[in-house]
C-alpha atoms as a PDB file:
ATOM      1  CA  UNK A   1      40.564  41.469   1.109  1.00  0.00           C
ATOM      2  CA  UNK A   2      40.140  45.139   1.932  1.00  0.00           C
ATOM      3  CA  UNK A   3      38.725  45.972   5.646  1.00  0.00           C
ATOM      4  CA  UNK A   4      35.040  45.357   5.908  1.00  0.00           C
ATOM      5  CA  UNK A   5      32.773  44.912   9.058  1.00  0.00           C
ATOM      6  CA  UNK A   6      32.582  41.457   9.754  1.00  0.00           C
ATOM      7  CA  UNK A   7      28.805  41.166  10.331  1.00  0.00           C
ATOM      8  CA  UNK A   8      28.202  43.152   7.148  1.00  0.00           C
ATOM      9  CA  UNK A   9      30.178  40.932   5.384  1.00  0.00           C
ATOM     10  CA  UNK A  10      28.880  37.540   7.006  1.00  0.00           C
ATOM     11  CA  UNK A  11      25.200  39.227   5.557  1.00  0.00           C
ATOM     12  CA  UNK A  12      26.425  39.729   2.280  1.00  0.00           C
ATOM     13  CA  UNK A  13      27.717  36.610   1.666  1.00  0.00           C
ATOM     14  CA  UNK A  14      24.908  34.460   3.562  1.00  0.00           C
ATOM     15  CA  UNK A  15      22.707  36.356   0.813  1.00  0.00           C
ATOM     16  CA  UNK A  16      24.889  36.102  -1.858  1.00  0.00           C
ATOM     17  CA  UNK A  17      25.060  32.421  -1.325  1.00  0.00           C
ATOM     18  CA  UNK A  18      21.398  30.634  -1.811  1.00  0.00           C
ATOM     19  CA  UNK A  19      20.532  27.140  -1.339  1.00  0.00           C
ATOM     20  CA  UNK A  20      20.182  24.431  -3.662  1.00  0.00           C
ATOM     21  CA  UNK A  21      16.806  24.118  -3.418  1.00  0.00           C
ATOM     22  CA  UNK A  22      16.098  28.237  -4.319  1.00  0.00           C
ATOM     23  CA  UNK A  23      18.251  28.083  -7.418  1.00  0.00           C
ATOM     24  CA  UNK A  24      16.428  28.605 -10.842  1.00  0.00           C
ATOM     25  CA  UNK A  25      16.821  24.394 -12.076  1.00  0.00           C
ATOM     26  CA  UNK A  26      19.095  23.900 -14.534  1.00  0.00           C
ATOM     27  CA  UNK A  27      19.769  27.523 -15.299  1.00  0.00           C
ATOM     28  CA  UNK A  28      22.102  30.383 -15.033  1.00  0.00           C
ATOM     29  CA  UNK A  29      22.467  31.611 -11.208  1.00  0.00           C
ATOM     30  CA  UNK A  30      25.020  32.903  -8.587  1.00  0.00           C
ATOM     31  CA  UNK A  31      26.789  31.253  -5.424  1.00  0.00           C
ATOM     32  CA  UNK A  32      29.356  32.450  -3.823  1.00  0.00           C
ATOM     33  CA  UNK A  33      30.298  35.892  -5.651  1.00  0.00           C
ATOM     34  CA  UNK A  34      30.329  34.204  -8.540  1.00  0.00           C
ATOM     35  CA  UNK A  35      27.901  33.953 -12.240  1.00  0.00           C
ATOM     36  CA  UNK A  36      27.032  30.218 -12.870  1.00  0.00           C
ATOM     37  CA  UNK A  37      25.850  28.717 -16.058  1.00  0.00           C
ATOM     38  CA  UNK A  38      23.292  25.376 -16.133  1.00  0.00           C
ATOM     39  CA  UNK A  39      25.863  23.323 -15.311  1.00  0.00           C
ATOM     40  CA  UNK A  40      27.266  24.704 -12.257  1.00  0.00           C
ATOM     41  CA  UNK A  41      30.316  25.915 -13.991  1.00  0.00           C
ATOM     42  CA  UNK A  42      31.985  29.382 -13.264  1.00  0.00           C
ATOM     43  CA  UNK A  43      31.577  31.959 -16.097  1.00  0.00           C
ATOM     44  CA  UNK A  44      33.099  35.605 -16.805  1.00  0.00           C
ATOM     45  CA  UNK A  45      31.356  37.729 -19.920  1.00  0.00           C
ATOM     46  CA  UNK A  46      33.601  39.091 -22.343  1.00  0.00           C
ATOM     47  CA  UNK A  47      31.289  40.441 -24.950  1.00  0.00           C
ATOM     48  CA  UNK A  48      29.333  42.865 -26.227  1.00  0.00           C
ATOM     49  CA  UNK A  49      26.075  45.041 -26.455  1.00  0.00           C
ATOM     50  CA  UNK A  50      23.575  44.875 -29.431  1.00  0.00           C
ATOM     51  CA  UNK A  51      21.456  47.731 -30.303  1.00  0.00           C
ATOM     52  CA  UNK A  52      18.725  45.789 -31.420  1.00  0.00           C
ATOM     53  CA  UNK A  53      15.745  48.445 -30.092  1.00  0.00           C
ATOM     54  CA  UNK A  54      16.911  50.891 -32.533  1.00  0.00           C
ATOM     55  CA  UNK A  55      18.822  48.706 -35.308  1.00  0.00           C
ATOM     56  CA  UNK A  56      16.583  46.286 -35.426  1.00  0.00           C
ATOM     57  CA  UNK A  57      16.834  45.372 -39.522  1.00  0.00           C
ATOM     58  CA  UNK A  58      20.750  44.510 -38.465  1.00  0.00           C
ATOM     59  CA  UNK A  59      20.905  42.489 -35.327  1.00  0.00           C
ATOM     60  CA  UNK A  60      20.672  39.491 -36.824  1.00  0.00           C
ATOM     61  CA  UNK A  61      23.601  39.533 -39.120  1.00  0.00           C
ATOM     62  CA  UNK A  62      25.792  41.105 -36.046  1.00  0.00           C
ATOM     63  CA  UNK A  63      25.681  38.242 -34.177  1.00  0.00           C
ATOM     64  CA  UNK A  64      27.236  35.917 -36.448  1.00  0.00           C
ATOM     65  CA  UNK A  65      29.955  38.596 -36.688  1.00  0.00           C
ATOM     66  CA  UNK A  66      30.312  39.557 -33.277  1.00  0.00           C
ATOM     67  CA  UNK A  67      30.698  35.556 -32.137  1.00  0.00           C
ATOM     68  CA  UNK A  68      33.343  35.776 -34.973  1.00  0.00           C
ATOM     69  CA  UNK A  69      35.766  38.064 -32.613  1.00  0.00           C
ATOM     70  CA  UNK A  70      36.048  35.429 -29.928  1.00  0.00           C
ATOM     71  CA  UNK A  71      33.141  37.118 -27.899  1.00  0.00           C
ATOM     72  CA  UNK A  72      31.686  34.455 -25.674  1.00  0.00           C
ATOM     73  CA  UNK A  73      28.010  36.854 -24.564  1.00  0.00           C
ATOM     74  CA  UNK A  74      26.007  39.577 -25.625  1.00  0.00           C
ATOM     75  CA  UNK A  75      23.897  41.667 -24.008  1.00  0.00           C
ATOM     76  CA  UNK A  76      20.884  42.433 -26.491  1.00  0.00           C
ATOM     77  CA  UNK A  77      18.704  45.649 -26.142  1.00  0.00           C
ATOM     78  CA  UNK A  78      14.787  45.500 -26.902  1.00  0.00           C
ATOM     79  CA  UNK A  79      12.154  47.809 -26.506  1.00  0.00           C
ATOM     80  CA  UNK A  80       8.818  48.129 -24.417  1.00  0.00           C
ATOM     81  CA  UNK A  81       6.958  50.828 -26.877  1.00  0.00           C
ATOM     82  CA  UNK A  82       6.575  53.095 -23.445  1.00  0.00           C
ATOM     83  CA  UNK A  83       9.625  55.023 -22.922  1.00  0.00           C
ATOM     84  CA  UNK A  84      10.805  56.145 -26.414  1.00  0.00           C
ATOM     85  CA  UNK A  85      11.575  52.636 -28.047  1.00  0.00           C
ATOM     86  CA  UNK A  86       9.793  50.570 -30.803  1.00  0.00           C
ATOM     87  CA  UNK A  87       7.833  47.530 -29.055  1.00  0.00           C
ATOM     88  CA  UNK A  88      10.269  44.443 -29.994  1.00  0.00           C
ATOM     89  CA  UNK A  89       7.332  41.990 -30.956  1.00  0.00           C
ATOM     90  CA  UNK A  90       7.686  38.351 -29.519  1.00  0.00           C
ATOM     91  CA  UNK A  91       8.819  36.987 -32.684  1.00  0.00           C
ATOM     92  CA  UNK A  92      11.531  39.198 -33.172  1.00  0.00           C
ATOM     93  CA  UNK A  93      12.671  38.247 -29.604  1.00  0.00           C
ATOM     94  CA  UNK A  94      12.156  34.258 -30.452  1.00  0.00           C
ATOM     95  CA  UNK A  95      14.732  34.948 -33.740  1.00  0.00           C
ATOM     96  CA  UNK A  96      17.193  36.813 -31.613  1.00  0.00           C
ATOM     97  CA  UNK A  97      17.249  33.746 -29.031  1.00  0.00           C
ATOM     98  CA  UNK A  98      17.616  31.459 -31.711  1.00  0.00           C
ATOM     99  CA  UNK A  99      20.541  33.378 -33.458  1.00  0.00           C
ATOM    100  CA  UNK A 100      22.312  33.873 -30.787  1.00  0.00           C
ATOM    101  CA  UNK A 101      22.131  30.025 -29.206  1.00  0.00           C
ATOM    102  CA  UNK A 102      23.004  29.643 -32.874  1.00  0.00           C
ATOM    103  CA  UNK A 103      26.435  31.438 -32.205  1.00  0.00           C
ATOM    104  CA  UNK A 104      26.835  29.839 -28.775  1.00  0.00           C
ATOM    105  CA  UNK A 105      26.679  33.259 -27.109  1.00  0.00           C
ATOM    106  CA  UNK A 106      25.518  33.520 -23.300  1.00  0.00           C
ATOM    107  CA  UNK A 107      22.262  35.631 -23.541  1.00  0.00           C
ATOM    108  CA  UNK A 108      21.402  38.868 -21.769  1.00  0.00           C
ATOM    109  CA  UNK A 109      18.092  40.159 -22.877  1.00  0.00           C
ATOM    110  CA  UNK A 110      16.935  44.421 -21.570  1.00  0.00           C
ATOM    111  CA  UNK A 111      14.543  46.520 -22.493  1.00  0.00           C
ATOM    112  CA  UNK A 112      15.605  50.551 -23.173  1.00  0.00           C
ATOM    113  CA  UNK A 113      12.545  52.036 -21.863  1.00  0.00           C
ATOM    114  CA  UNK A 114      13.479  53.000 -18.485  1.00  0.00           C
ATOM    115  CA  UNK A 115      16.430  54.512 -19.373  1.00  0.00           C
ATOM    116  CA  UNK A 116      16.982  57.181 -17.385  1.00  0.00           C
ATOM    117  CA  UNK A 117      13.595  57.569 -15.119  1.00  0.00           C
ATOM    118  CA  UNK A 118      13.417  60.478 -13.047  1.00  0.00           C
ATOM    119  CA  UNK A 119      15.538  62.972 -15.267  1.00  0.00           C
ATOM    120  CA  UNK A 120      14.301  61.770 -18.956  1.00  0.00           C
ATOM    121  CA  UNK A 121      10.519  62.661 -19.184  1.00  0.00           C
ATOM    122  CA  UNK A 122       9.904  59.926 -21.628  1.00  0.00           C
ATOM    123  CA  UNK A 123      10.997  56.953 -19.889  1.00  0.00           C
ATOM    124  CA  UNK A 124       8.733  54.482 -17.826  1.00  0.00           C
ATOM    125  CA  UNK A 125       9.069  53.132 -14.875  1.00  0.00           C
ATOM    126  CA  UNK A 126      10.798  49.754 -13.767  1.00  0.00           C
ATOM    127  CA  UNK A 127       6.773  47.740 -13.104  1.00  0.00           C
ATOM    128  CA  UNK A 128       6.198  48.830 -16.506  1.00  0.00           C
ATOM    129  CA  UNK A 129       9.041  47.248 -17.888  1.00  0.00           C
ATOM    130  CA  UNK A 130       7.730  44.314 -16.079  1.00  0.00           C
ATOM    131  CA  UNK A 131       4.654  43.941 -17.954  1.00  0.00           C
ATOM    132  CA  UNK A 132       6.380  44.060 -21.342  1.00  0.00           C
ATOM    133  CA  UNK A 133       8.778  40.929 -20.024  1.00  0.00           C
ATOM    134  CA  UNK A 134       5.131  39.355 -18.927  1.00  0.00           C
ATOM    135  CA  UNK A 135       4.029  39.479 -22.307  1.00  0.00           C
ATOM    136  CA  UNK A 136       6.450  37.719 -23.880  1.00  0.00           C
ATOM    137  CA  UNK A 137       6.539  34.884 -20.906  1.00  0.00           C
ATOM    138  CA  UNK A 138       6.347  31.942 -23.490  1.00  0.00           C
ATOM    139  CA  UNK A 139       9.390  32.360 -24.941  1.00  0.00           C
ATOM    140  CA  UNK A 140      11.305  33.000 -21.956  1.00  0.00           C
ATOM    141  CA  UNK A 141      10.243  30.371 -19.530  1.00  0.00           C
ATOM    142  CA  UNK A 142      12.250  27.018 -19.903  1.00  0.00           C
ATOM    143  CA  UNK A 143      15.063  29.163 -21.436  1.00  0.00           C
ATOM    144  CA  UNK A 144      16.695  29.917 -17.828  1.00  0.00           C
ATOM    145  CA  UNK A 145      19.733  28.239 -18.670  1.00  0.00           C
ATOM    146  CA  UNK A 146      20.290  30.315 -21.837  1.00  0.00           C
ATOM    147  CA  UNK A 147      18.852  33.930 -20.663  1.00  0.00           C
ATOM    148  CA  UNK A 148      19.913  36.313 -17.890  1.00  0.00           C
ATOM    149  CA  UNK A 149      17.034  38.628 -17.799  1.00  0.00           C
ATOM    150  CA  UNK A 150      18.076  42.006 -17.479  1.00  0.00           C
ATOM    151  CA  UNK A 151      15.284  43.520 -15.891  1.00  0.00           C
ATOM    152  CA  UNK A 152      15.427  47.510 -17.266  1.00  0.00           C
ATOM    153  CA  UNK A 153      18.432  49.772 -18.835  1.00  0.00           C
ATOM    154  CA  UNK A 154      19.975  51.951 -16.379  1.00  0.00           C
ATOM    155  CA  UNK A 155      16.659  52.803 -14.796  1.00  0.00           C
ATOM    156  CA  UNK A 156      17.447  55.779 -12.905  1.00  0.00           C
ATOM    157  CA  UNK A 157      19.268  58.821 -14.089  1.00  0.00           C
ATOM    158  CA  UNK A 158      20.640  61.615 -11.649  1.00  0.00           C
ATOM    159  CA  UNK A 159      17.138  62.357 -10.163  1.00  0.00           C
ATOM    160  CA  UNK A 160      16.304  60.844  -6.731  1.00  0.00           C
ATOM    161  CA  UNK A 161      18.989  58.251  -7.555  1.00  0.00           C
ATOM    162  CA  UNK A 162      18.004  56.545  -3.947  1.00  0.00           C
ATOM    163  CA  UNK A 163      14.152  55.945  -5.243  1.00  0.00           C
ATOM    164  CA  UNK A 164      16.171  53.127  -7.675  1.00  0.00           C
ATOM    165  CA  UNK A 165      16.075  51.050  -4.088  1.00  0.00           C
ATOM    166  CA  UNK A 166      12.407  50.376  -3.998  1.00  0.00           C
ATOM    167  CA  UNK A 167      11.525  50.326  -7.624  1.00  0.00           C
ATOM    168  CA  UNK A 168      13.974  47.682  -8.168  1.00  0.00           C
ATOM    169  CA  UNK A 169      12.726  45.273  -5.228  1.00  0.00           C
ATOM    170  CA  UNK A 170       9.490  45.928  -6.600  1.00  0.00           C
ATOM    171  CA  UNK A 171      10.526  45.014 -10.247  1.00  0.00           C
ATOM    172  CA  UNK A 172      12.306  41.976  -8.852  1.00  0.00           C
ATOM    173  CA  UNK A 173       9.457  40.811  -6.565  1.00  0.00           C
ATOM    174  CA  UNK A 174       7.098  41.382  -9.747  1.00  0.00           C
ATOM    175  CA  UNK A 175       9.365  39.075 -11.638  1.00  0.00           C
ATOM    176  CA  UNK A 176       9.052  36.171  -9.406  1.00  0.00           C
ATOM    177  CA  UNK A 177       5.404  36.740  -8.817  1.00  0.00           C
ATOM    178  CA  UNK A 178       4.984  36.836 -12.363  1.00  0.00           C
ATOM    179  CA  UNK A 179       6.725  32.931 -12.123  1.00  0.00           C
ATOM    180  CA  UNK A 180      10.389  34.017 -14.129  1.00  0.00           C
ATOM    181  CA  UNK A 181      13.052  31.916 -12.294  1.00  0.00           C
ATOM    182  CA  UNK A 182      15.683  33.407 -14.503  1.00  0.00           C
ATOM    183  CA  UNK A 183      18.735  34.873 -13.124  1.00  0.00           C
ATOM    184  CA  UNK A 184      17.945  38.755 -12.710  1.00  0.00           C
ATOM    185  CA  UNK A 185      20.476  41.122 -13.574  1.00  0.00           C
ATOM    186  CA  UNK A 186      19.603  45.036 -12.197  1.00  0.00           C
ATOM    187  CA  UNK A 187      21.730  47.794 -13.494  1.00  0.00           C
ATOM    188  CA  UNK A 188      22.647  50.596 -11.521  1.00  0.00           C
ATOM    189  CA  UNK A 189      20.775  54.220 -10.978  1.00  0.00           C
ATOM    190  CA  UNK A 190      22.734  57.345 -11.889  1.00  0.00           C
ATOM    191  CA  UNK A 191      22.717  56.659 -16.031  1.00  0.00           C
ATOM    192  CA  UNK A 192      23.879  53.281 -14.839  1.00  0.00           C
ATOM    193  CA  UNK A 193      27.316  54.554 -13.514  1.00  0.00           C
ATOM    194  CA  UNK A 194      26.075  54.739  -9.137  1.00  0.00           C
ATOM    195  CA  UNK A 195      27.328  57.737  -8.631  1.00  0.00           C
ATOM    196  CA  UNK A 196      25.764  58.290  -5.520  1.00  0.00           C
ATOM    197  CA  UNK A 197      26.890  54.826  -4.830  1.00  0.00           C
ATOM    198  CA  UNK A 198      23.005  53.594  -3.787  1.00  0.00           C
ATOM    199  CA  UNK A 199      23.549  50.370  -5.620  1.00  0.00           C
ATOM    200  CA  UNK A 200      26.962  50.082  -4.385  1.00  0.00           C
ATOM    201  CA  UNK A 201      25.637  50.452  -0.568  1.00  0.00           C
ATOM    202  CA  UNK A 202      22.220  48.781  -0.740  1.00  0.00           C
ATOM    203  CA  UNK A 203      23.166  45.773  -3.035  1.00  0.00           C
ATOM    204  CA  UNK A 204      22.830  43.230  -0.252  1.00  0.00           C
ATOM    205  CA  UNK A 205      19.726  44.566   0.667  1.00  0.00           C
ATOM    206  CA  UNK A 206      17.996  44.049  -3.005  1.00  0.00           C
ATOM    207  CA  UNK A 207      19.355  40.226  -2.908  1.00  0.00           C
ATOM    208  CA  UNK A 208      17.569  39.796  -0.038  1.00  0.00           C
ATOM    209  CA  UNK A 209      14.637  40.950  -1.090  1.00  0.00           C
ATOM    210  CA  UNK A 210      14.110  38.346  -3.985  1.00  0.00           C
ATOM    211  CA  UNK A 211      12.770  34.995  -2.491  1.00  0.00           C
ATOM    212  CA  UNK A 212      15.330  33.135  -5.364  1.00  0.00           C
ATOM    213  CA  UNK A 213      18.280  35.138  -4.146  1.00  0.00           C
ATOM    214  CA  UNK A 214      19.397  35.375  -7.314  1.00  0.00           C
ATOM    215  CA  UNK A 215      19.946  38.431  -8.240  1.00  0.00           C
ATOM    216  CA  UNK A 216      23.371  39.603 -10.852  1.00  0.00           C
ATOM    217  CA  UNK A 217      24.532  43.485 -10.207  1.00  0.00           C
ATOM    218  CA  UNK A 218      25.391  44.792 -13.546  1.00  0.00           C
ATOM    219  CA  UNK A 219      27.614  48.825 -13.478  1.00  0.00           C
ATOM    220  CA  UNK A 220      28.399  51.053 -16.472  1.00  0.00           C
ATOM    221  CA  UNK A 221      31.586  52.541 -16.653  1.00  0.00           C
ATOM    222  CA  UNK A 222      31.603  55.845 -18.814  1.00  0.00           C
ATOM    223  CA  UNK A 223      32.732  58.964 -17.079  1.00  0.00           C
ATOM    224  CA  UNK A 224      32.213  58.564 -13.646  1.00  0.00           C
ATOM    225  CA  UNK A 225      35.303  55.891 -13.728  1.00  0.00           C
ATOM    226  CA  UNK A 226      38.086  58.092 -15.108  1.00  0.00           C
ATOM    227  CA  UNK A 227      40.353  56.814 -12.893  1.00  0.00           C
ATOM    228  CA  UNK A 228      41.729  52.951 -12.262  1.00  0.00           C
ATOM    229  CA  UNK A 229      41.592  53.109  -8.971  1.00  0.00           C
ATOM    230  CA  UNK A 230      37.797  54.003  -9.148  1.00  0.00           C
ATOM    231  CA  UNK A 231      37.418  50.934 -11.429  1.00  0.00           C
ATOM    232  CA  UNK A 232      39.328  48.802  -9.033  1.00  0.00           C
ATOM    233  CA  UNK A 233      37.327  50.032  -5.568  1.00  0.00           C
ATOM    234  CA  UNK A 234      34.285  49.677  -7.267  1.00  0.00           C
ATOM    235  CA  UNK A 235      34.673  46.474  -8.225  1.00  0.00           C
ATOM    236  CA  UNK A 236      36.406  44.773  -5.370  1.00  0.00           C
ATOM    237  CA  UNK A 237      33.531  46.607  -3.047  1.00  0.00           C
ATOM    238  CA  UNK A 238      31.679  43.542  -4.713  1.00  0.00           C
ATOM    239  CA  UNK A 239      34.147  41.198  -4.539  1.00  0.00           C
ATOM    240  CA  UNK A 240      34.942  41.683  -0.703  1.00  0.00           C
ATOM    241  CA  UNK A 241      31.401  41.590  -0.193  1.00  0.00           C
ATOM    242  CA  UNK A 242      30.453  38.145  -1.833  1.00  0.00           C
ATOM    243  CA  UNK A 243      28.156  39.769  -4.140  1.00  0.00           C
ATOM    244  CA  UNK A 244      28.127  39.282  -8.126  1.00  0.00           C
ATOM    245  CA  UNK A 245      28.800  41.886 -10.672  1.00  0.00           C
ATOM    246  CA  UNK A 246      29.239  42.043 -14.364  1.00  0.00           C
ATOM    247  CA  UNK A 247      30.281  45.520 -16.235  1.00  0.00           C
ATOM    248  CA  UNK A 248      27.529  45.359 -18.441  1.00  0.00           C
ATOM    249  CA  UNK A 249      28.274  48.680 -20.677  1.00  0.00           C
ATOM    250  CA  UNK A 250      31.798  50.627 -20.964  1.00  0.00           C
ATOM    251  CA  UNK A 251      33.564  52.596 -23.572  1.00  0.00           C
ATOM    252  CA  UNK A 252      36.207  54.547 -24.236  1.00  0.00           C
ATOM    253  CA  UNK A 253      36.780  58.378 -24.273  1.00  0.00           C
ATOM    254  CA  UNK A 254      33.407  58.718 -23.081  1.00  0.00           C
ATOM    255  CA  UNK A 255      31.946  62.299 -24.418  1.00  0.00           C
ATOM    256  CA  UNK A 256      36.136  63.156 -24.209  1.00  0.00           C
ATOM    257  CA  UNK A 257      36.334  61.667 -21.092  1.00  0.00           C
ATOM    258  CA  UNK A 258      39.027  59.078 -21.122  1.00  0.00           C
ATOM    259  CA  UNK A 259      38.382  55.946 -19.206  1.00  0.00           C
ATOM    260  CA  UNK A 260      40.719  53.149 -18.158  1.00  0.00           C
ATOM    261  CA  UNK A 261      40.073  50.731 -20.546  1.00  0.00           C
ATOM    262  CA  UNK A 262      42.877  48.476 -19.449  1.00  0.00           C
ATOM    263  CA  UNK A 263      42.013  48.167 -16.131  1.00  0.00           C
ATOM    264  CA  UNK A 264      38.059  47.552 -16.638  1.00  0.00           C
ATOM    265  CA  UNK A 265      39.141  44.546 -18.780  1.00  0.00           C
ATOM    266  CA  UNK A 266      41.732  43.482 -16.400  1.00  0.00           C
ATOM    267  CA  UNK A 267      39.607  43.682 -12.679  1.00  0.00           C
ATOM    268  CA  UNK A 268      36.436  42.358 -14.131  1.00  0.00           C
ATOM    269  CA  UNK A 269      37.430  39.571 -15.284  1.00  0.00           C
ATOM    270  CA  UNK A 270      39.580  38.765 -12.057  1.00  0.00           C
ATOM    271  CA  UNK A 271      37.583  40.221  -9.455  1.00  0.00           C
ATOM    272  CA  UNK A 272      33.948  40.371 -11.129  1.00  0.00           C
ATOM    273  CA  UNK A 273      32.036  38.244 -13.956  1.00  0.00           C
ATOM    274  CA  UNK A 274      32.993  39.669 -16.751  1.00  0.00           C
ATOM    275  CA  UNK A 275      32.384  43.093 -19.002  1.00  0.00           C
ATOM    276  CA  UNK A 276      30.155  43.781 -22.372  1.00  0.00           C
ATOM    277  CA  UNK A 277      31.235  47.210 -24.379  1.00  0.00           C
ATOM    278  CA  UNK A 278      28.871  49.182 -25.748  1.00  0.00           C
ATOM    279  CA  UNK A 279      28.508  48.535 -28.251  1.00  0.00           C
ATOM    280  CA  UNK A 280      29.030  46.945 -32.125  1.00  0.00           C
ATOM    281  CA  UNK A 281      27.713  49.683 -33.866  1.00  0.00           C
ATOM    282  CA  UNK A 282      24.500  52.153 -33.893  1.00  0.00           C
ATOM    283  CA  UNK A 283      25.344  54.606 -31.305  1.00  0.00           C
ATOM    284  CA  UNK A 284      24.639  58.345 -32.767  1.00  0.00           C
ATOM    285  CA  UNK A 285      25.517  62.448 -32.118  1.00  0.00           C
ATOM    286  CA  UNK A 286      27.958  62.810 -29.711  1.00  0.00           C
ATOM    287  CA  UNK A 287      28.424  58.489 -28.594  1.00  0.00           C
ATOM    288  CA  UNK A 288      29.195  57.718 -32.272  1.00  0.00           C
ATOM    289  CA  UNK A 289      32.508  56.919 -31.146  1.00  0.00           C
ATOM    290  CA  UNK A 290      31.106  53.806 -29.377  1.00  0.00           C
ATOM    291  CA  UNK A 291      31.093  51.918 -32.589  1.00  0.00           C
ATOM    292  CA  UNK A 292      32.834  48.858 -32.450  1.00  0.00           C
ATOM    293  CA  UNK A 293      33.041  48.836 -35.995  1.00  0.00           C
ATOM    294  CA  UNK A 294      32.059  50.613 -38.986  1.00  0.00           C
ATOM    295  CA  UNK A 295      28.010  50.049 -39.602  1.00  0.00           C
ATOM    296  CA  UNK A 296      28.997  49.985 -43.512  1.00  0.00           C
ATOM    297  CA  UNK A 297      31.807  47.367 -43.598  1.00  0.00           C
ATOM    298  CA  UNK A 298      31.683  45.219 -39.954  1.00  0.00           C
ATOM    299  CA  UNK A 299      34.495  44.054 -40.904  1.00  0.00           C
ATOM    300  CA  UNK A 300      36.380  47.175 -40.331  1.00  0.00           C
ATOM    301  CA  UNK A 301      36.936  48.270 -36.347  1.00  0.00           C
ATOM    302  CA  UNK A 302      36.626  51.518 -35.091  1.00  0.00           C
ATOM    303  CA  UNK A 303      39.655  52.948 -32.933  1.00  0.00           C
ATOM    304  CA  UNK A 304      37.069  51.860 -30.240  1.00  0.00           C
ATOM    305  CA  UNK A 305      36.781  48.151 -31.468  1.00  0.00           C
ATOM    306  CA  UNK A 306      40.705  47.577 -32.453  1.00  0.00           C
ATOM    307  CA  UNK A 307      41.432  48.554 -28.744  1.00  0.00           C
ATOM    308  CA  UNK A 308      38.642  46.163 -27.386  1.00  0.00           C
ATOM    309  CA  UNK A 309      37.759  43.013 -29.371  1.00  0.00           C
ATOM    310  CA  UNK A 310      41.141  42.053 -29.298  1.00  0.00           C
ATOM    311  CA  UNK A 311      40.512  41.449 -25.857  1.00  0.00           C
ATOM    312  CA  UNK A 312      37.692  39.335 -27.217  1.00  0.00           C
ATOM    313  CA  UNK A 313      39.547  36.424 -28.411  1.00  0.00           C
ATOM    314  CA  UNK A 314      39.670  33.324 -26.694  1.00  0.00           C
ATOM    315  CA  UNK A 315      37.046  33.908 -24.507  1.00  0.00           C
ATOM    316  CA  UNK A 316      35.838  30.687 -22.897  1.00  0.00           C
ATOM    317  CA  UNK A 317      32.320  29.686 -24.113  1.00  0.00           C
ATOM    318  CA  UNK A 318      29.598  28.688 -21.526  1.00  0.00           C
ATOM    319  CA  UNK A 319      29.785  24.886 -20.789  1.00  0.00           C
ATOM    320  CA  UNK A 320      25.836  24.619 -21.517  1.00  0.00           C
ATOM    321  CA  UNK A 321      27.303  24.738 -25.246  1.00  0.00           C
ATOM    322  CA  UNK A 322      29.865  21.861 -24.863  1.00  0.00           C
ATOM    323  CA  UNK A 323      29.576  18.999 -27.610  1.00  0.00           C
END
């Protein structure tokens, strides 16, 4: 364990580490640094995204294909209709859920809209996103032990990264006033990548801030990680401090940056919960590299999918899917 002020670290893990009585029943949560499925059993992601707010004719025939490379999660993308996105109407949502639990695939649902606040004039704020999870309540509650609710994509770009503090205990607070007992996962400010570090720094203090505690830290690794040891601080920063983080985007050669692919699959899955790439397939202009695989023939990787789903394969399913 790297060198950390004790009384910091006491914090961080007294938050990080809720009681039984605070914990969303019988659904994902967190203890201890670590992700928790329904039945109280550790789990680490090894998946990958789904482009669903802007593919939406093709996301249900990718998820029989992506649980086919081993992939135990996927992190599906849906959109608000106030930041750029289509509106993802409730039943599209319900047939998503029902595919996926279908595939026996751990289930992180965002919405797109936000991406970027503060440096793309289009996108809407965090409490907006909220309302647009409000209005499709009835399919979400009772699901907690299925769906992580990932509250808005990368919400902050490189504008006033450190405003991503408050609008993100006021999306969370919003959440549980609303009556959502999910497990919450917040991405990062700074295109999702910190940067500026605020999420890194002030982590702690957004757990504390939601009366559940409950509360799953999700980074992107494009081209601010270039470097393993930047992977590996970043993520043990978490791990030393108790708190629970899951590399919910990455990729490879990022916009000809190359990042350490390797090592992102190696210290999330020991030191964090897991990692998702971005993403199977409908990334465009200058990320159309991201493909997993080829949108015309998915059964044909991309050089970005034969260096990652391999990685894929035997991924243990969560034990909510046990026969």
């Amino acid at each position: 364990m790297r060198a950390f002020g004790a009384l910091a670290l006491a914090s961080a893990l007294l938050f990080a580490s809720p009681s039984p009585a605070a914990m969303p029943a019988r659904g994902w949560h967190v203890g201890g640094g670590q992700l928790l499925d329904a039945n109280d059993r550790p789990f680490t992601f090894r998946g990958v995204n789904v482009t669903h707010a802007w593919t939406p004719t093709r996301s249900l025939d990718e998820l029989p294909q992506i649980a086919a490379t081993g992939a135990n999660g996927v992190r599906i993308a849906l959109g608000a209709g106030c930041g750029g996105f289509r509106l993802t109407p409730p039943g599209e949502v319900r047939a998503l859920i029902d595919a996926a639990k279908a595939q026996e695939l751990a289930i992180i649902l965002e919405v797109h809209d936000a991406t970027s606040f503060g440096s793309r004039p289009e996108a809407c704020p965090q409490i907006r996103i909220v309302d647009y999870w409000k209005s499709i309540a009835d399919l979400l509650v009772g699901q907690e032990r299925y769906i992580i609710i990932n509250i808005a994509n990368e919400p902050r770009g490189g504008a006033d990264e450190q405003a991503w503090i408050g609008e993100t205990v006021g999306a969370v607070q919003a959440m549980r006033a609303a009556g959502f007992r999910h497990l919450l996962m917040v991405d990062a400010p700074g295109w999702g990548q910190d940067g500026e570090h605020v999420m890194r720094d002030n982590a702690a203090k957004v757990l504390a801030a939601d009366p559940l505690r409950q509360i799953v830290f999700s980074i992107h690794m494009y081209g601010a990680f270039d470097s393993p040891e930047k992977v590996t601080d970043y993520i043990a920063h978490f791990h030393d401090a108790g708190l629970t983080l899951v590399v919910g985007e990455f990729g490879d050669n990022f916009r000809g940056t190359p990042i350490p692919v390797g090592t992102v699959v190696a210290d999330s899955v020991a030191h964090a919960s897991g990692y998702l790439a971005w993403s199977w397939n409908g990334n465009g202009g200058p990320d159309h590299d991201l493909d997993l695989v080829d949108r015309t023939d998915p059964t044909k990787p991309t050089p970005w999918g034969r260096i990652v789903l391999p990685t894929l394969k035997g991924a243990a399913k969560a034990s909510i899917y046990d026969r």
